[in-house]
N, C-alpha and C. Protein backbone atom coordinates (compact mmCIF):
# COMPACT_ATOMS: atom_id res chain seq x y z
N UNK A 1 1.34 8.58 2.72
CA UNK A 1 0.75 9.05 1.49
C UNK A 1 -0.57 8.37 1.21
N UNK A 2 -1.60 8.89 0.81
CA UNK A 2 -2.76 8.51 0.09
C UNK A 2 -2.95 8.74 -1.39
N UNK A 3 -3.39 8.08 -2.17
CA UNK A 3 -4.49 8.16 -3.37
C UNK A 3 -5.89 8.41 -2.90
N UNK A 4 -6.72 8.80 -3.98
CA UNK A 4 -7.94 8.27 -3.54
C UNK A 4 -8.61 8.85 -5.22
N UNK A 5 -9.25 7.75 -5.42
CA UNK A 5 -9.65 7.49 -6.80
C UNK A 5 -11.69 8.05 -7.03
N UNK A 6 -12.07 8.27 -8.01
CA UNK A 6 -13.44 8.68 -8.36
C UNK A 6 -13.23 8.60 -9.82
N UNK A 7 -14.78 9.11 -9.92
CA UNK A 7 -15.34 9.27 -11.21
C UNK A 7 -15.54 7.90 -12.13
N UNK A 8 -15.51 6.98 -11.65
CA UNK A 8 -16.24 5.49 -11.98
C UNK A 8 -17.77 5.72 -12.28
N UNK A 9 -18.23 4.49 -12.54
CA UNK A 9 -20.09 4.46 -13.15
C UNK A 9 -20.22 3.70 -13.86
N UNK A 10 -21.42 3.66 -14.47
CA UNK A 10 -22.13 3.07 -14.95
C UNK A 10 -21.91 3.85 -16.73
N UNK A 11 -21.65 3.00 -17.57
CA UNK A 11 -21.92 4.00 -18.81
C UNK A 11 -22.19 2.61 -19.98
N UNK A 12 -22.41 2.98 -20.97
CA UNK A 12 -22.89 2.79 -21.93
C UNK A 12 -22.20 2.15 -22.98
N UNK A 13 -21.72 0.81 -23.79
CA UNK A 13 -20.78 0.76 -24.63
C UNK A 13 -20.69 1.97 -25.82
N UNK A 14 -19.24 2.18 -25.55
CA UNK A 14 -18.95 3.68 -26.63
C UNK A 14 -19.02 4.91 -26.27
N UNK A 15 -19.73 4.79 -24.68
CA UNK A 15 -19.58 5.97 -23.91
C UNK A 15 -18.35 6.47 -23.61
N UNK A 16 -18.26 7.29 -22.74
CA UNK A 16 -17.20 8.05 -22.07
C UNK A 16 -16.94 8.75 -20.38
N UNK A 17 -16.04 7.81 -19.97
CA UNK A 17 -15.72 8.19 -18.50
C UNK A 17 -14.24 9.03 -18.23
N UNK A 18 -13.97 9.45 -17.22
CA UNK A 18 -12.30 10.14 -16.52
C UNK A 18 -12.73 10.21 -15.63
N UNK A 19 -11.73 9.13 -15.15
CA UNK A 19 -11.42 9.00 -13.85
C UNK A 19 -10.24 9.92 -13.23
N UNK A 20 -10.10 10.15 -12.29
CA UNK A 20 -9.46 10.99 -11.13
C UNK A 20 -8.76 10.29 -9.84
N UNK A 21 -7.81 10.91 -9.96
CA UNK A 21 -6.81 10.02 -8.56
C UNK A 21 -5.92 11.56 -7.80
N UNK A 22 -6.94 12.05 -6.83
CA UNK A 22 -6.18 13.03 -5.88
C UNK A 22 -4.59 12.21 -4.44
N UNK A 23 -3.91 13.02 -5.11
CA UNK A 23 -2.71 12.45 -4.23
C UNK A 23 -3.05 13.36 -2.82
N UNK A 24 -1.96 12.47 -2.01
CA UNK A 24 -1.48 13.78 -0.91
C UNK A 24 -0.73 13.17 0.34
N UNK A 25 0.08 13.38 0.86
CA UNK A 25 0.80 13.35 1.87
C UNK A 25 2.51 12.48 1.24
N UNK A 26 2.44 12.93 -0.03
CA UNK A 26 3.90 12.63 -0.57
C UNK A 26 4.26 13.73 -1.63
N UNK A 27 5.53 13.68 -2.18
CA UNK A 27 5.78 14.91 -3.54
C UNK A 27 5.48 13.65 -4.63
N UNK A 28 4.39 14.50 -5.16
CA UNK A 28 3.66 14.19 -6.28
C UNK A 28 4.43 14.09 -7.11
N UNK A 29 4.78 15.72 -7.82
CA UNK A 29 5.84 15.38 -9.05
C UNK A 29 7.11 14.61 -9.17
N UNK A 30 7.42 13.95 -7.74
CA UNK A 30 8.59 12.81 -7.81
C UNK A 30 8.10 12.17 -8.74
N UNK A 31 6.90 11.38 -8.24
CA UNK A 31 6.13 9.97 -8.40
C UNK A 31 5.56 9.28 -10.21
N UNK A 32 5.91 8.62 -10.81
CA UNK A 32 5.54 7.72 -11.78
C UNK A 32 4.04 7.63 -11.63
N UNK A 33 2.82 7.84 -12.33
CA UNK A 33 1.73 7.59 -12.16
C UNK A 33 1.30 6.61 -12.75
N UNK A 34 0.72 5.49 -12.44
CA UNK A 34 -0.07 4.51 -13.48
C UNK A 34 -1.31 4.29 -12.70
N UNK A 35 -2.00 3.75 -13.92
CA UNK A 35 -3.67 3.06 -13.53
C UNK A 35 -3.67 1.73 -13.55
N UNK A 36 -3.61 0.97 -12.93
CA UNK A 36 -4.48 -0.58 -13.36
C UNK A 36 -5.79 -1.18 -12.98
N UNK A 37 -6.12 -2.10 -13.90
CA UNK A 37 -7.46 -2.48 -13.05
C UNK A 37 -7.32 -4.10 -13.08
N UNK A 38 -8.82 -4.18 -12.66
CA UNK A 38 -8.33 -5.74 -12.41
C UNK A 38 -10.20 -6.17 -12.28
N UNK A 39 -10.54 -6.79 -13.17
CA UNK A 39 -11.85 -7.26 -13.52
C UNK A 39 -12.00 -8.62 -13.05
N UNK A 40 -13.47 -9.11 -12.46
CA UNK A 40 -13.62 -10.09 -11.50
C UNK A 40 -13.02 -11.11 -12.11
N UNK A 41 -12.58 -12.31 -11.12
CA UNK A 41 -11.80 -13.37 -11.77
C UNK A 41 -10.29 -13.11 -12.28
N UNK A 42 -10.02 -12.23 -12.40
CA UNK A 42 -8.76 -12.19 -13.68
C UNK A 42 -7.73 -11.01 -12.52
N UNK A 43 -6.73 -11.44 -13.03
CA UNK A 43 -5.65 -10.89 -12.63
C UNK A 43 -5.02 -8.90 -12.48
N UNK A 44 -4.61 -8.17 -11.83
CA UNK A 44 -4.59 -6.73 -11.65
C UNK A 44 -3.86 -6.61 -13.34
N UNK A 45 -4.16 -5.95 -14.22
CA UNK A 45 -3.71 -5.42 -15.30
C UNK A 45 -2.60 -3.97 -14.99
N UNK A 46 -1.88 -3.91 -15.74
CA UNK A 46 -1.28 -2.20 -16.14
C UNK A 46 -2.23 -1.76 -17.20
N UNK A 47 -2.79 -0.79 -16.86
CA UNK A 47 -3.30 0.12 -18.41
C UNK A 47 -2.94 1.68 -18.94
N UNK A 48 -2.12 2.45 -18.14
CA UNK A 48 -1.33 3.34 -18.57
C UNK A 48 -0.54 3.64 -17.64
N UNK A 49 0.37 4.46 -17.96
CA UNK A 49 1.52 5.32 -16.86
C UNK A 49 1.52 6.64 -17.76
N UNK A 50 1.89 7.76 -16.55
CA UNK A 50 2.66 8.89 -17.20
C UNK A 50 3.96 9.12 -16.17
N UNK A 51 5.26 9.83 -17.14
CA UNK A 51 6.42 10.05 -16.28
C UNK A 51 5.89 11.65 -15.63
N UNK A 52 7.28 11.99 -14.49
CA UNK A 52 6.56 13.00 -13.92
C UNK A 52 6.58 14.12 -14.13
N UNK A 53 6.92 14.33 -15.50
CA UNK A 53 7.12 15.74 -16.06
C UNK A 53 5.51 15.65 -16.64
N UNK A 54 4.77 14.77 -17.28
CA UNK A 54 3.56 14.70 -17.88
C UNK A 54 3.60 14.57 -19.18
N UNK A 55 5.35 14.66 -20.00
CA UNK A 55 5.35 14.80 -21.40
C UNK A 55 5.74 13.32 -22.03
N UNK A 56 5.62 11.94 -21.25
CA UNK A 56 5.69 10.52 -21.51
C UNK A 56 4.79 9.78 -21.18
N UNK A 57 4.17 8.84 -22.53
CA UNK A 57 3.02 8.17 -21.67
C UNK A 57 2.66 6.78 -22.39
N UNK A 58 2.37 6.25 -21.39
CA UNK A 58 1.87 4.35 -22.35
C UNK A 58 0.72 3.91 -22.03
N UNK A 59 0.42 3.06 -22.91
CA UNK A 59 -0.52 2.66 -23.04
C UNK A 59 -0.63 0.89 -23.10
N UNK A 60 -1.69 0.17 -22.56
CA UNK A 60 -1.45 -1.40 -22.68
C UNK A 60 -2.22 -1.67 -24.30
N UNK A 61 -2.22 -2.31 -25.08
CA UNK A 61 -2.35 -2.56 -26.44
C UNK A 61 -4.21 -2.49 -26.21
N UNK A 62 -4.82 -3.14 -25.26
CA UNK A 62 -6.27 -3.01 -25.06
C UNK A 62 -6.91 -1.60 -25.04
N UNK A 63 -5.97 -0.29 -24.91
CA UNK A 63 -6.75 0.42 -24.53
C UNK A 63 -5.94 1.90 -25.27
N UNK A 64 -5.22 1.17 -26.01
CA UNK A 64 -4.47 2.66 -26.81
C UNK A 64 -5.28 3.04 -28.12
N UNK A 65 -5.11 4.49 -27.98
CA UNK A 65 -5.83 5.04 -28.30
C UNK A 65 -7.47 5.21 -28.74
N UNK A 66 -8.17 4.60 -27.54
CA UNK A 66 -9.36 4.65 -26.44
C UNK A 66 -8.72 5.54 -24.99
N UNK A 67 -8.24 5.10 -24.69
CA UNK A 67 -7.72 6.23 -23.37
C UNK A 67 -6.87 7.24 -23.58
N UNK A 68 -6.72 8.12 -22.29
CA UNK A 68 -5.67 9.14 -22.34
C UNK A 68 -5.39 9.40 -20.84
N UNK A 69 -3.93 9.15 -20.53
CA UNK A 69 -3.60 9.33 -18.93
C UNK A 69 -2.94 10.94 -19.15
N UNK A 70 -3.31 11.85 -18.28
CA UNK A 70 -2.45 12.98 -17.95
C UNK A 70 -2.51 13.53 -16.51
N UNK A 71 -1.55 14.10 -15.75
CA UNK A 71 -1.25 14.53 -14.59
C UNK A 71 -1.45 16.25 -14.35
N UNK A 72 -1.85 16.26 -13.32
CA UNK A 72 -1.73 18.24 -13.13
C UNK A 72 -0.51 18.40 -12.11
N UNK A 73 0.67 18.47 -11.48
CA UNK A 73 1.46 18.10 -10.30
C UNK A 73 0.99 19.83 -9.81
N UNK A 74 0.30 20.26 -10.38
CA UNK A 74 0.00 21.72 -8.94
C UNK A 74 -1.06 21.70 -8.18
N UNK A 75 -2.03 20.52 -9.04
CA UNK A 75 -3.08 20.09 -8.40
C UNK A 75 -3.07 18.37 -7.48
N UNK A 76 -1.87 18.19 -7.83
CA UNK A 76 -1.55 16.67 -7.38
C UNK A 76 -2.30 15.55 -7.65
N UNK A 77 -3.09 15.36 -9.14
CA UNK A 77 -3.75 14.97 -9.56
C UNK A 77 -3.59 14.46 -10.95
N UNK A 78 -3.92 13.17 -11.03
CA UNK A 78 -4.22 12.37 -12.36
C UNK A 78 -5.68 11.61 -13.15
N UNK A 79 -5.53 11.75 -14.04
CA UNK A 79 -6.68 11.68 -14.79
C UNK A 79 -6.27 10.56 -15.80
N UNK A 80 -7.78 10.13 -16.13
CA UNK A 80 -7.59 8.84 -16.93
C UNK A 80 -8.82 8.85 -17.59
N UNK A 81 -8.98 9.43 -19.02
CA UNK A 81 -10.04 10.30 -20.24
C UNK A 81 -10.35 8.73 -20.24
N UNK A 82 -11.41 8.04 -20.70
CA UNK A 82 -11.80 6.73 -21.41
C UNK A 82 -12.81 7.05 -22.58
N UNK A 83 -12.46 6.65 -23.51
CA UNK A 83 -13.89 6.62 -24.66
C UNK A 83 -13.43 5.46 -25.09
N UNK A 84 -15.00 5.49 -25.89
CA UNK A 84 -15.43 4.65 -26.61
C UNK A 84 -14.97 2.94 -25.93
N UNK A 85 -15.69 3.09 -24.27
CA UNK A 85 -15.48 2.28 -23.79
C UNK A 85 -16.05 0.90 -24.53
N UNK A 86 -15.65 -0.26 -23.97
CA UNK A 86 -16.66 -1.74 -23.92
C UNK A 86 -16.79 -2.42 -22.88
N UNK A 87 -17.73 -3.53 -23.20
CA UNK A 87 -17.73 -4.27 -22.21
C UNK A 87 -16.75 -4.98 -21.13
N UNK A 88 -15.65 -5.20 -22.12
CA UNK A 88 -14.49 -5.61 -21.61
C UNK A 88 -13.91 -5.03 -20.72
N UNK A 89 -14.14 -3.56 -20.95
CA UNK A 89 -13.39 -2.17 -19.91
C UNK A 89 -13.88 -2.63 -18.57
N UNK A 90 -14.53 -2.92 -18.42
CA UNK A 90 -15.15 -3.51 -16.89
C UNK A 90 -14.63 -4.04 -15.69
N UNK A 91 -14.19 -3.06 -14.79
CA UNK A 91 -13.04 -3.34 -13.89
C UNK A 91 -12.91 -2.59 -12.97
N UNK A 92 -12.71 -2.75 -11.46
CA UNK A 92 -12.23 -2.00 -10.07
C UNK A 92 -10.88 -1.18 -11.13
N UNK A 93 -11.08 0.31 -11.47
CA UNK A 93 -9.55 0.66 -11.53
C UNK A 93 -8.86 1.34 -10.36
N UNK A 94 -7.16 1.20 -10.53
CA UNK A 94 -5.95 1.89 -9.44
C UNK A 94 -5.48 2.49 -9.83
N UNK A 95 -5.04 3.36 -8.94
CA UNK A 95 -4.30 4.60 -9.35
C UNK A 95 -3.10 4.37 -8.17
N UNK A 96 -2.50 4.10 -8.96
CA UNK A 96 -0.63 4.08 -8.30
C UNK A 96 0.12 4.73 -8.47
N UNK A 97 0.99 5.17 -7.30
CA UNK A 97 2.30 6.05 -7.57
C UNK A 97 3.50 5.35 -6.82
N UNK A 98 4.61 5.87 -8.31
CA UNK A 98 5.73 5.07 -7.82
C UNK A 98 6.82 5.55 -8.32
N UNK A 99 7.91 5.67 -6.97
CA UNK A 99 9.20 6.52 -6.93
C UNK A 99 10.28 5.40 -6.51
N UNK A 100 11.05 4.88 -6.87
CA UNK A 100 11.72 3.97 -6.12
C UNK A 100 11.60 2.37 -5.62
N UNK A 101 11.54 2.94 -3.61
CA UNK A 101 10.91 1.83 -3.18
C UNK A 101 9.38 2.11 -2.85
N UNK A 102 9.17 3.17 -2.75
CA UNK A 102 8.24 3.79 -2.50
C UNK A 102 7.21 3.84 -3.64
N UNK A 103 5.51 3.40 -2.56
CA UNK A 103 4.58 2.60 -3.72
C UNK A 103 3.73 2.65 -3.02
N UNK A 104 2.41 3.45 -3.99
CA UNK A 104 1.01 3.71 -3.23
C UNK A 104 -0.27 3.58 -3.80
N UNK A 105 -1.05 3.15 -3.68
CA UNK A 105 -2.22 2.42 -4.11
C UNK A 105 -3.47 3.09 -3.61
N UNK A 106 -4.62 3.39 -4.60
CA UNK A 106 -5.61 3.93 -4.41
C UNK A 106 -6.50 2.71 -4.06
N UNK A 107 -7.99 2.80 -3.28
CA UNK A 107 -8.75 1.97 -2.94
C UNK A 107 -9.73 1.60 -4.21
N UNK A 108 -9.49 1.96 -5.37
CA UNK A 108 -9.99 2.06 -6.20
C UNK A 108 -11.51 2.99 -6.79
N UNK A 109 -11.79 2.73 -8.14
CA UNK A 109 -13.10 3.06 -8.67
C UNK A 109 -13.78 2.33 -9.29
N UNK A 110 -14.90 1.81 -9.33
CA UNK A 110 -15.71 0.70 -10.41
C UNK A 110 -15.98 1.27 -11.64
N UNK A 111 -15.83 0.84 -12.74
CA UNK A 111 -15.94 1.08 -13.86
C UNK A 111 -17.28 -0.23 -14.45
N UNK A 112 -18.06 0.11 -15.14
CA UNK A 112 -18.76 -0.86 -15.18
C UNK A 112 -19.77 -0.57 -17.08
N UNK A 113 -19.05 -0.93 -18.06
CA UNK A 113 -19.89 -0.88 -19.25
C UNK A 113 -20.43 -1.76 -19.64
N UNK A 114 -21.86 -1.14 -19.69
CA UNK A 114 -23.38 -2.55 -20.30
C UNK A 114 -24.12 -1.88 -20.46
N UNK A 115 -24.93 -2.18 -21.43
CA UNK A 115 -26.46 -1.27 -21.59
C UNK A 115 -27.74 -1.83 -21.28
């Protein structure tokens, strides 16, 4: 199975990014989706999950309601809305899927807010 993550950049404090994580070579709609990132120095964070129906979803206290995680499973694809980013948002994010024992990791996307 692969991930593979986009839609990272450069933006603006208070701007707005969505990021994208195309699956493939596993069943998608098994799979638990989450994002984490992990900003230089500091440790891989959780910052959302959705279950695999698409109708459950969390959020880490830094970034609720500023983000929005949702899944397409016909497109095998997850999304991760960001507004009203900050500086802090600043981080390689992952896009993980996880069924079990079974556990897959995107190479990530740079996220990067400063003006």
């Amino acid at each position: 199975g692969q991930l593979v993550e986009s839609g990272g950049g450069l933006v603006q404090p208070g701007g707005s990014l969505r990021l994208f994580c195309a699956a493939s070579g596993f069943r998608f709609s098994m799979y638990v989706m989450r994002w984490y990132r992990q900003a230089p120095g500091k440790e891989r964070e959780w910052v959302a999950a959705i279950n695999t129906g698409g109708g459950i979803t969390n959020y880490s206290d830094s970034v609720k309601g500023r983000f929005t995680i949702s899944r397409d499973n016909a497109k095998n694809s997850v999304s991760l809305q960001m507004n009203s980013l900050k500086p802090e948002d600043t981080a390689l994010y992952y896009c993980n899927a996880i069924y079990g024992v079974s556990n897959y990791w995107g190479q990530g996307t740079q996220v990067t807010v400063s003006s």
